[in-house]
Protein backbone atom coordinates (compact mmCIF):
# COMPACT_ATOMS: atom_id res chain seq x y z
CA UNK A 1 66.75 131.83 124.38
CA UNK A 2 65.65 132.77 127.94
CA UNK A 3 65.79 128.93 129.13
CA UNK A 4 69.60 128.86 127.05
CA UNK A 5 70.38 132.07 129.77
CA UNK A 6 69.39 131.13 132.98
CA UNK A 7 71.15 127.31 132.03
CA UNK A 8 74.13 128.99 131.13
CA UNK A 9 74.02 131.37 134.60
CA UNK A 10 72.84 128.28 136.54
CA UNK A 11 76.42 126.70 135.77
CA UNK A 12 78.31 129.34 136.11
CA UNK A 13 76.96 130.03 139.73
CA UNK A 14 77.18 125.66 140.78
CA UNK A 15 80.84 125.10 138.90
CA UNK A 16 82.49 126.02 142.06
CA UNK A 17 80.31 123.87 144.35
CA UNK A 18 80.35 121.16 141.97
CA UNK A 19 84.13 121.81 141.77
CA UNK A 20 84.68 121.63 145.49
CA UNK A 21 82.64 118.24 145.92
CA UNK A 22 85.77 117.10 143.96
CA UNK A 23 87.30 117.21 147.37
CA UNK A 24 86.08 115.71 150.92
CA UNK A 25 87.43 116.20 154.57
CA UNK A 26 90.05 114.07 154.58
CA UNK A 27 91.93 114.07 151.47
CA UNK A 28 95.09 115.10 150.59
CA UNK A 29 96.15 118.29 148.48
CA UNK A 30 99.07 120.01 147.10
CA UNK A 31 98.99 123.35 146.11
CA UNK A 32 99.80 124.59 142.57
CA UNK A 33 100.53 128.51 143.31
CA UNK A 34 100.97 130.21 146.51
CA UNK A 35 97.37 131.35 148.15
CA UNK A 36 97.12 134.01 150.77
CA UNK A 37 95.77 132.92 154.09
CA UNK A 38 92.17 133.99 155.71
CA UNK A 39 92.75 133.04 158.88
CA UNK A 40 94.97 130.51 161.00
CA UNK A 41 94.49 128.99 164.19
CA UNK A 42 97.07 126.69 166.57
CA UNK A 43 95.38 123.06 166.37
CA UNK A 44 93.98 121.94 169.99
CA UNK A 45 97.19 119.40 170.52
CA UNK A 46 99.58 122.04 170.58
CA UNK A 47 101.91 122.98 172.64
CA UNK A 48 103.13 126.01 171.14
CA UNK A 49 100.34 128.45 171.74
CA UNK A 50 102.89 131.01 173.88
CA UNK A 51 105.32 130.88 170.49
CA UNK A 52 103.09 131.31 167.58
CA UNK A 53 104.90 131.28 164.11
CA UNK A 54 102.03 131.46 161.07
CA UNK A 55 102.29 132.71 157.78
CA UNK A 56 100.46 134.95 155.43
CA UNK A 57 100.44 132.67 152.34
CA UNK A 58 100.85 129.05 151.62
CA UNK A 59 103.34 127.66 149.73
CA UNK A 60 103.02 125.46 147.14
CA UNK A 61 104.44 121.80 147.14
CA UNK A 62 103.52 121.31 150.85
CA UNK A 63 101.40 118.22 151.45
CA UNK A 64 98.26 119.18 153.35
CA UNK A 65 94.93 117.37 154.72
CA UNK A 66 92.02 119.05 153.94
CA UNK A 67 90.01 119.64 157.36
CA UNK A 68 87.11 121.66 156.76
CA UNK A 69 84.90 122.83 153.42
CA UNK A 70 82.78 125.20 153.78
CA UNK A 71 80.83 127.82 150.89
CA UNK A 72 83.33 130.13 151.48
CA UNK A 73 86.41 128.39 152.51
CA UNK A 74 88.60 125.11 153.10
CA UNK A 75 90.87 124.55 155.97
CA UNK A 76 93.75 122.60 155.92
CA UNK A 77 96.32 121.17 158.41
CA UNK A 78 100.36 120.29 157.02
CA UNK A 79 101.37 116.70 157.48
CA UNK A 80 104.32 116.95 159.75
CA UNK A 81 107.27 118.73 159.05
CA UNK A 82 110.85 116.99 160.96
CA UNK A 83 111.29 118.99 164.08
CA UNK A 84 114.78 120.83 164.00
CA UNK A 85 116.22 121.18 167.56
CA UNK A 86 119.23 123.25 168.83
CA UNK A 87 122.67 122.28 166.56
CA UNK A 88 120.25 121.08 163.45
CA UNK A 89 118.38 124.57 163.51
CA UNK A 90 122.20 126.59 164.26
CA UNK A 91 123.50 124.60 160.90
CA UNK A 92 120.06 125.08 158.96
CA UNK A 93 119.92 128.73 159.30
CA UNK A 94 123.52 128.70 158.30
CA UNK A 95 123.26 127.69 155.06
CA UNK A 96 119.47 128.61 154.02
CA UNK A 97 119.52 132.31 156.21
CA UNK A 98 116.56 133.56 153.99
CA UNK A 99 114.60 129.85 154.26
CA UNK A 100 112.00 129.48 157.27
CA UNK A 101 112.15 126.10 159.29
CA UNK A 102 109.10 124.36 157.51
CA UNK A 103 107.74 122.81 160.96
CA UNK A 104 107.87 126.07 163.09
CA UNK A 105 105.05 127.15 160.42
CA UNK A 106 103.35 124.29 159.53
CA UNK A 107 103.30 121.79 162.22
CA UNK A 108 99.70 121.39 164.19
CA UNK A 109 98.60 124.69 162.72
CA UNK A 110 95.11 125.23 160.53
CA UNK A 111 94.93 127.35 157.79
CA UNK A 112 91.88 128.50 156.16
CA UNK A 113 91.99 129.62 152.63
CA UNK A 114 89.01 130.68 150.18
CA UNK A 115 87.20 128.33 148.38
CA UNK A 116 87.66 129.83 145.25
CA UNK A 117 91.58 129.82 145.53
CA UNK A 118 91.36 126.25 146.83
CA UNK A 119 89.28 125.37 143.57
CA UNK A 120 92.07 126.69 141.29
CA UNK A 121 95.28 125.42 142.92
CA UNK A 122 94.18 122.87 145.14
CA UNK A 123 95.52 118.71 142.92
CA UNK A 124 94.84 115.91 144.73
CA UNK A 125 98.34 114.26 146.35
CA UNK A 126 98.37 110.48 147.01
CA UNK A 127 101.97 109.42 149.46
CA UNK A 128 104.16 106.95 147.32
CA UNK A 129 104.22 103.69 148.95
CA UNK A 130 107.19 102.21 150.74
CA UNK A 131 106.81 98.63 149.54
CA UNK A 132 104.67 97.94 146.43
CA UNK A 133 103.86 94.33 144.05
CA UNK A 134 104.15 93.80 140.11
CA UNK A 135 105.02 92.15 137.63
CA UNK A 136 108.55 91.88 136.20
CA UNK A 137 110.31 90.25 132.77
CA UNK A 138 114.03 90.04 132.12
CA UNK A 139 114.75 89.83 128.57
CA UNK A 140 118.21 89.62 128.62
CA UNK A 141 120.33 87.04 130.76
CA UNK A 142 124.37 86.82 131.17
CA UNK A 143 125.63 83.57 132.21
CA UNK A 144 129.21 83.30 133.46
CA UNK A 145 129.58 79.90 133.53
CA UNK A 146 129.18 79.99 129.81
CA UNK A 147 131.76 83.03 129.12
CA UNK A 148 128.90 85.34 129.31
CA UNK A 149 126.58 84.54 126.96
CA UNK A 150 123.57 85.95 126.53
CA UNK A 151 120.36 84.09 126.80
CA UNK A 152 116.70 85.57 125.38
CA UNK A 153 114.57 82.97 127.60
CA UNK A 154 110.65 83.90 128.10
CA UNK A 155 109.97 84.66 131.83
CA UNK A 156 107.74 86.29 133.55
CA UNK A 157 107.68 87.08 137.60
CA UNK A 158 106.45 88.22 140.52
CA UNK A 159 108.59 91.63 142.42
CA UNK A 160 108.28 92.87 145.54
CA UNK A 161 109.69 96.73 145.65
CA UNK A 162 111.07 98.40 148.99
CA UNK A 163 111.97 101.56 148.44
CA UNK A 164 114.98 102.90 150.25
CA UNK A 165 115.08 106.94 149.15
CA UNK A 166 114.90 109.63 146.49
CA UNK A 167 117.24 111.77 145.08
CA UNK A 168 115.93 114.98 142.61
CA UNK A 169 113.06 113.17 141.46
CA UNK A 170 114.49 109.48 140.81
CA UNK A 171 114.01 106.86 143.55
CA UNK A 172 116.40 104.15 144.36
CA UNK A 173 115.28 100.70 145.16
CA UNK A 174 115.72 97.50 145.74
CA UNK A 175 113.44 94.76 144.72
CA UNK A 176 113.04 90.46 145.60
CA UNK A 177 111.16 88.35 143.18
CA UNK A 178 110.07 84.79 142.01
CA UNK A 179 108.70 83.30 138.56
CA UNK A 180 108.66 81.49 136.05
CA UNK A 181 110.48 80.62 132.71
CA UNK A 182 111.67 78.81 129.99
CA UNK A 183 114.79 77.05 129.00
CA UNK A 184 115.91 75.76 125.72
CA UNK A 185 118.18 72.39 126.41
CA UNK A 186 119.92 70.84 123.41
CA UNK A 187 123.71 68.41 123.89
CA UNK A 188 125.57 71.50 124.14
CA UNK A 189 123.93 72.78 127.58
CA UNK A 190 122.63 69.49 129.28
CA UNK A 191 123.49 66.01 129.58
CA UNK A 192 120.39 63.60 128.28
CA UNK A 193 119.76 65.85 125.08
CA UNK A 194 120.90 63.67 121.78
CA UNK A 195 122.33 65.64 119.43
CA UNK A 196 120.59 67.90 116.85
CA UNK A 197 117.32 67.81 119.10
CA UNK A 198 116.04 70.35 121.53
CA UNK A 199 113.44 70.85 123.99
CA UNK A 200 111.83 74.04 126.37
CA UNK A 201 111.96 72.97 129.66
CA UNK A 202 110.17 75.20 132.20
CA UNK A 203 112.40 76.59 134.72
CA UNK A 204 111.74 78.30 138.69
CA UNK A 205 113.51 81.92 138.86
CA UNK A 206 114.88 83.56 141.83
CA UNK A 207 116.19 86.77 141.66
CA UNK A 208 117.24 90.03 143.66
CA UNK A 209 118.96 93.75 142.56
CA UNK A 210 118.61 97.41 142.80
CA UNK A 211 116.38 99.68 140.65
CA UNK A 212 116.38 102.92 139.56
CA UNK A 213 113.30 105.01 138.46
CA UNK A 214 112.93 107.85 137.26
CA UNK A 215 109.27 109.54 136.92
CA UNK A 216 107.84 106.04 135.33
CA UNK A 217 111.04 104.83 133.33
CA UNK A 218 112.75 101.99 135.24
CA UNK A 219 116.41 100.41 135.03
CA UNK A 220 117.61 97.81 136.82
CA UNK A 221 120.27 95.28 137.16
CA UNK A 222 119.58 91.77 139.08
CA UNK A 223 121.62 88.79 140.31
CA UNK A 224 119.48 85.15 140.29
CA UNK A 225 119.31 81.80 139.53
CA UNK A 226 117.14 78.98 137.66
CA UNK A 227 116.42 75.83 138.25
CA UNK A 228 114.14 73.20 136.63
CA UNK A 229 112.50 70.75 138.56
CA UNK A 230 113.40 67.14 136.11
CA UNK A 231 117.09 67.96 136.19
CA UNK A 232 117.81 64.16 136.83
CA UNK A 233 117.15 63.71 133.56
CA UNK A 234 118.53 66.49 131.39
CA UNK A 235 121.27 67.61 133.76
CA UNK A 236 121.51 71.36 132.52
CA UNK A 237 124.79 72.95 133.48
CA UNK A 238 123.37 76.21 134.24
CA UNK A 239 120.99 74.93 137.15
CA UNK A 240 121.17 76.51 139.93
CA UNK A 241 124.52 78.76 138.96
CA UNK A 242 124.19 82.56 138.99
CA UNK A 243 122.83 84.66 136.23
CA UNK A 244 123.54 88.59 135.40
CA UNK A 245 120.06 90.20 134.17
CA UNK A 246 119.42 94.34 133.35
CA UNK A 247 115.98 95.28 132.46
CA UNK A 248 114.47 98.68 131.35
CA UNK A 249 111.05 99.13 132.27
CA UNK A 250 107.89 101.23 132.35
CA UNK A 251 105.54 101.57 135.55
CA UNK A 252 102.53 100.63 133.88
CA UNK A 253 100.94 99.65 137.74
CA UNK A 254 101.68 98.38 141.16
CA UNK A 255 100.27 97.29 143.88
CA UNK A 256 100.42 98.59 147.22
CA UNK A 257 100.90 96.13 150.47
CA UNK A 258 102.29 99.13 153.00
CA UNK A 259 100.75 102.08 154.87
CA UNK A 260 102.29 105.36 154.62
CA UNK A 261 103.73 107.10 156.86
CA UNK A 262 101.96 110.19 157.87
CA UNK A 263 104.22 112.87 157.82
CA UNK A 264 106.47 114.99 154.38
């Protein structure tokens, strides 16, 4: 019973150290819950020592680097708040009065909060990247060279995302890709096919459009083209003409080929 005790009390006491070995100088953190400051300093770079501006609590939702762990207490530095200067401030103020300017308070300034509060608010923030890789299927194809009928060829491709901004919590973007698919010829669609026969002829894709996600739900509408590389022989009369595709997706993964910027 005694040994059952002192386990039990041994991790109680090393939860929070355990806890804050979750985190390491260097990551970044957003904070749950506002959490009252211990102590704030002006980082060395600044200019702004004669104009100091700090606040008594953090707010939550701010992206900040975590500088310094120690038993007691973490300190942690904003990324970089836009600067507002003369007419943007003037126009700011005007229509959020009650709402500080974000950089004035955050911008090269270290705050140090307890450990404990850090351990219950503190979720680790990764930056979305700009451009991003994966994989992409259209299921559904319009033709308008064949009064819009729709095709249900397999395909499967490559995508490269950029994104170009976000708008309360959806991002718009725009995305390039490349693969491959598969084509069913028969006498009504190509030249070469006899009739009553058909064949799956593997095709190139090329394709471009916008996309729309929201959270991990994706919708998006492309423009493209196919073309098969033996059209001497089967003469399809959709090679190389422009398709209409709109896919609904899930972000199951991507893969990231940009740095982030370092700054909210």
């Amino acid at each position: 019973m005694k040994n059952s005790i002192v386990i039990l009390l041994t991790i109680l006491f090393l939860n929070p150290i355990l806890k804050a070995q979750n985190f390491k100088v260097g990551d970044l953190v957003k904070l749950s819950n506002t959490v009252p400051v211990i102590n704030s300093s002006i980082d060395v770079y600044s200019d702004d020592a004669n104009n100091v501006k700090v606040l008594n609590f953090l707010e939550s939702g701010v992206i900040f680097r975590v500088v310094d762990i120690s038993d007691t207490e973490v300190k942690v530095i904003a990324l970089p708040f836009e600067v507002k200067t003369g007419k943007q401030k003037k126009n700011f103020k005007e229509k959020k009065p009650d709402e500080k300017i974000k950089s004035e308070y955050y911008n090269d300034k270290v705050y140090s909060i307890s450990l404990k509060n850090f351990n219950a608010f503190a979720v680790s923030y990764v930056i979305p990247d700009r451009i991003s890789v994966g994989l992409l299927t259209l299921p559904f194809r319009a033709r308008p060279q064949d009064d819009f009928s729709f095709h249900t060829e397999f395909n499967l491709s490559t995508a490269v995302n950029f994104k170009l901004g976000s708008f309360k919590g959806s991002t718009f973007n725009w995305q390039f890709g490349a693969g491959i698919s598969s084509v069913g010829l028969n006498s009504e669609n190509s030249l070469g096919i006899e009739s009553g026969e058909s064949q799956d002829v593997a095709t190139l894709t090329l394709f471009t459009g916008p996309m729309l996600q929201y959270k991990k739900v994706q919708i998006g509408l492309y423009l493209g083209v196919d073309q098969i590389n033996n059209q001497s022989n089967y003469q399809w009369k959709s090679n190389g003409n422009l398709w209409l595709g709109f896919g609904v997706g899930f972000d199951v993964f991507s893969v990231s080929v940009s740095t982030p910027k370092n700054g909210q």
